[in-house]
PDB file of N, CA and C in Angstrom:
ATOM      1  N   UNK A   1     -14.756   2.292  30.784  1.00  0.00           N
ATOM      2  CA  UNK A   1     -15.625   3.260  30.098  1.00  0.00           C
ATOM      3  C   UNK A   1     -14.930   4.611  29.949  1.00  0.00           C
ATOM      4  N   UNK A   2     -14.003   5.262  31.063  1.00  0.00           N
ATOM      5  CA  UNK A   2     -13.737   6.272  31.065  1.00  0.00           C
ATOM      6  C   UNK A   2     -12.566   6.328  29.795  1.00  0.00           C
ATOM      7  N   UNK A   3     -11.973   5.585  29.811  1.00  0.00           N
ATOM      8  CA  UNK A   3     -10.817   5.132  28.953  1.00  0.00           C
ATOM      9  C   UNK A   3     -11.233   5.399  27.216  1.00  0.00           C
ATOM     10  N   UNK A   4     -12.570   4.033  27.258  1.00  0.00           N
ATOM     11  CA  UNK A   4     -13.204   4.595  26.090  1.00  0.00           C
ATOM     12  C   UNK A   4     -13.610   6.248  25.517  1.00  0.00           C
ATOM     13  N   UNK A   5     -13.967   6.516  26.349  1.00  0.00           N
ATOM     14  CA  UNK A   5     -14.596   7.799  26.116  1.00  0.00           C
ATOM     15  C   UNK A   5     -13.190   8.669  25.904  1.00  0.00           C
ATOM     16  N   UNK A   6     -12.217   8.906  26.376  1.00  0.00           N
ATOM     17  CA  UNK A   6     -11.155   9.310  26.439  1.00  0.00           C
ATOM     18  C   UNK A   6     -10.715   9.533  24.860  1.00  0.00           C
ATOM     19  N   UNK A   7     -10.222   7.862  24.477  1.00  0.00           N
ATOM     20  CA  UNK A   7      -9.760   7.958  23.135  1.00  0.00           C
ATOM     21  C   UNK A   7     -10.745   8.380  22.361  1.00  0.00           C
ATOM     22  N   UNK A   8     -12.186   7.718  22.486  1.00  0.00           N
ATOM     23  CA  UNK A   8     -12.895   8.558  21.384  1.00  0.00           C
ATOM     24  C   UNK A   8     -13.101  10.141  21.457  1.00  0.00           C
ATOM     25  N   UNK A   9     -12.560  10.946  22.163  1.00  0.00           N
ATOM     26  CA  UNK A   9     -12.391  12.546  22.265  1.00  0.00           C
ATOM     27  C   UNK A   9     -11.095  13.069  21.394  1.00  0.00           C
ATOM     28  N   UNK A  10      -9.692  11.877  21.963  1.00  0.00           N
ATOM     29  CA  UNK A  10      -8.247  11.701  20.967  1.00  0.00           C
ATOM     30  C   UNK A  10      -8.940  11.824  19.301  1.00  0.00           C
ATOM     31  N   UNK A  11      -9.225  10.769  18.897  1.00  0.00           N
ATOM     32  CA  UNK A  11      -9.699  10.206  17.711  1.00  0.00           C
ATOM     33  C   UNK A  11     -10.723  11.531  17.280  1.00  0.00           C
ATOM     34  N   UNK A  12     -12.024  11.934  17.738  1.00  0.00           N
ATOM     35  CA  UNK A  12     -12.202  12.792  17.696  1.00  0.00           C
ATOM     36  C   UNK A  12     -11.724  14.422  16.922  1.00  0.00           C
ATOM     37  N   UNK A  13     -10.568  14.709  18.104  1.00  0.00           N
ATOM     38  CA  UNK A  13     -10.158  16.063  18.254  1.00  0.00           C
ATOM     39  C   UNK A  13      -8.634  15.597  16.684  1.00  0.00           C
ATOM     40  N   UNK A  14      -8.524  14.708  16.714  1.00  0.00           N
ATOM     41  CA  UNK A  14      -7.408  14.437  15.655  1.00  0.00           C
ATOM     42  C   UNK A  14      -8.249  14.783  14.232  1.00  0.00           C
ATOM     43  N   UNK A  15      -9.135  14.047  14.152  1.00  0.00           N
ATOM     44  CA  UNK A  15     -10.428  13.867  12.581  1.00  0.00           C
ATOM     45  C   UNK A  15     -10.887  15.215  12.513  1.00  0.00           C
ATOM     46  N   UNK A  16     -11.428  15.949  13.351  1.00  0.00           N
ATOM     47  CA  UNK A  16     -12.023  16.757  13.529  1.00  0.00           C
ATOM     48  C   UNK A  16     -11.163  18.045  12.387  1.00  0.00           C
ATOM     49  N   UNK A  17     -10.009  18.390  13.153  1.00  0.00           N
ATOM     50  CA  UNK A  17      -9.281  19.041  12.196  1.00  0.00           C
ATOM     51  C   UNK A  17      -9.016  19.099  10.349  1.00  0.00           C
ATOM     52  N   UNK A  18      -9.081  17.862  10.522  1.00  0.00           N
ATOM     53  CA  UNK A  18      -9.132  16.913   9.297  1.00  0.00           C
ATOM     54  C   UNK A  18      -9.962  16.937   8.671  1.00  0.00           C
ATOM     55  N   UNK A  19     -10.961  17.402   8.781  1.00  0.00           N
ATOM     56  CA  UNK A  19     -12.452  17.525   8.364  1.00  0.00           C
ATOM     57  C   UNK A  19     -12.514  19.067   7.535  1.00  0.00           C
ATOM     58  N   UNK A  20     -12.037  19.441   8.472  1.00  0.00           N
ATOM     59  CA  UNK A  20     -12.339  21.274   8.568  1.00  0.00           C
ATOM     60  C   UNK A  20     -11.181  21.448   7.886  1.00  0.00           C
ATOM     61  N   UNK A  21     -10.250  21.025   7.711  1.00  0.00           N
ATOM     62  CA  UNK A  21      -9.375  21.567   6.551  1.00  0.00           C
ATOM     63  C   UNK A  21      -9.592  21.471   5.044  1.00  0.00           C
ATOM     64  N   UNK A  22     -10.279  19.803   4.891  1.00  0.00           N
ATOM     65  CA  UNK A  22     -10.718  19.258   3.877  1.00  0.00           C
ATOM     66  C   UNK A  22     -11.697  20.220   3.085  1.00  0.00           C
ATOM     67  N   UNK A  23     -12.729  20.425   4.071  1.00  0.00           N
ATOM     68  CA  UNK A  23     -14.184  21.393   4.105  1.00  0.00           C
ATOM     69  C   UNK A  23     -13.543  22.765   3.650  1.00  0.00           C
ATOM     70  N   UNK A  24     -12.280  23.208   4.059  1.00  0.00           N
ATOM     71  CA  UNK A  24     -11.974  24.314   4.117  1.00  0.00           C
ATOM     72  C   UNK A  24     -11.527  25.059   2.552  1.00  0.00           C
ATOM     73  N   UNK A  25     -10.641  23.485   2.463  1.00  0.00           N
ATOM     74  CA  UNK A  25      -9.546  23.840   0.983  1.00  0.00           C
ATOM     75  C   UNK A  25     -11.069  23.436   0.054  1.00  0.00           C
ATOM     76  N   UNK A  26     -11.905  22.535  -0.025  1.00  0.00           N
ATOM     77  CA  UNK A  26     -13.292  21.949  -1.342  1.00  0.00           C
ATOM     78  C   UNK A  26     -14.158  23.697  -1.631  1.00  0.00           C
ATOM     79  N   UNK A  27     -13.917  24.347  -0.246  1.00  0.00           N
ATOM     80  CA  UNK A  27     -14.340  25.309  -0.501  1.00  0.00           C
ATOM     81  C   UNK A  27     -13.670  26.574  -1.188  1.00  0.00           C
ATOM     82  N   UNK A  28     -12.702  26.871  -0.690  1.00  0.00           N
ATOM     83  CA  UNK A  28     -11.643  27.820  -1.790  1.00  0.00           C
ATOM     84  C   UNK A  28     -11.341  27.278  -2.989  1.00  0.00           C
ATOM     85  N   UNK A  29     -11.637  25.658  -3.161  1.00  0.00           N
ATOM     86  CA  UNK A  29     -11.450  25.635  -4.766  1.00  0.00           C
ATOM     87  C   UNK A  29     -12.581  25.688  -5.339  1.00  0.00           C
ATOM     88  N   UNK A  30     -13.788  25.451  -4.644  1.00  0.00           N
ATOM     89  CA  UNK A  30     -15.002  25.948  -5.397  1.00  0.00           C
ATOM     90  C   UNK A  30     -15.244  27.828  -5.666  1.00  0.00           C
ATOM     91  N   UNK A  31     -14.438  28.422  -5.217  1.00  0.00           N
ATOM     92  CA  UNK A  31     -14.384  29.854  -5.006  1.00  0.00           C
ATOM     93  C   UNK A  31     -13.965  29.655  -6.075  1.00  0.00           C
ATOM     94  N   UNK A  32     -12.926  29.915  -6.124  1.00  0.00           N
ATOM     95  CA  UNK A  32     -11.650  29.859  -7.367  1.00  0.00           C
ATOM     96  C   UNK A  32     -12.268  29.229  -9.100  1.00  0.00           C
ATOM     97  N   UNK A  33     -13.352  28.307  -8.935  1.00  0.00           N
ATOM     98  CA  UNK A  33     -13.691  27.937  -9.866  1.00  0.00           C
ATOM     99  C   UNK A  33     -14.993  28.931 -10.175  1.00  0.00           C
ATOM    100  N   UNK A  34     -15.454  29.216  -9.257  1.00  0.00           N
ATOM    101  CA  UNK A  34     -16.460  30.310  -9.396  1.00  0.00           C
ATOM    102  C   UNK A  34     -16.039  31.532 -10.270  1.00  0.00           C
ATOM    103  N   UNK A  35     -14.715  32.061  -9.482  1.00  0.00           N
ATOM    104  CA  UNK A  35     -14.396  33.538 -10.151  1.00  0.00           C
ATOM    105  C   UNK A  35     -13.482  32.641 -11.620  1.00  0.00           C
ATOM    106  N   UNK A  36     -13.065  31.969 -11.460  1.00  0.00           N
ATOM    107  CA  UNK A  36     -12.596  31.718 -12.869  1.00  0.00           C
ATOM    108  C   UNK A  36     -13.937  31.322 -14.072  1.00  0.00           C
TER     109      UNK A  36
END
């Protein structure tokens, strides 16, 4: 169990970033399309 829980924090903390960058850049190009 502990093991499990482990990687799913790995897996997690890896996506996580991944997310928030995605989220990050959909949003500065919706900016960008705004002021344009």
């Amino acid at each position: 169990m502990k093991k499990q829980t482990r990687g799913m924090t790995l897996v997690s903390n890896e996506i996580l970033p991944l997310l928030q960058g995605t989220w990050f850049s959909i949003m500065i190009l919706s900016a960008i399309k705004i002021c344009l």
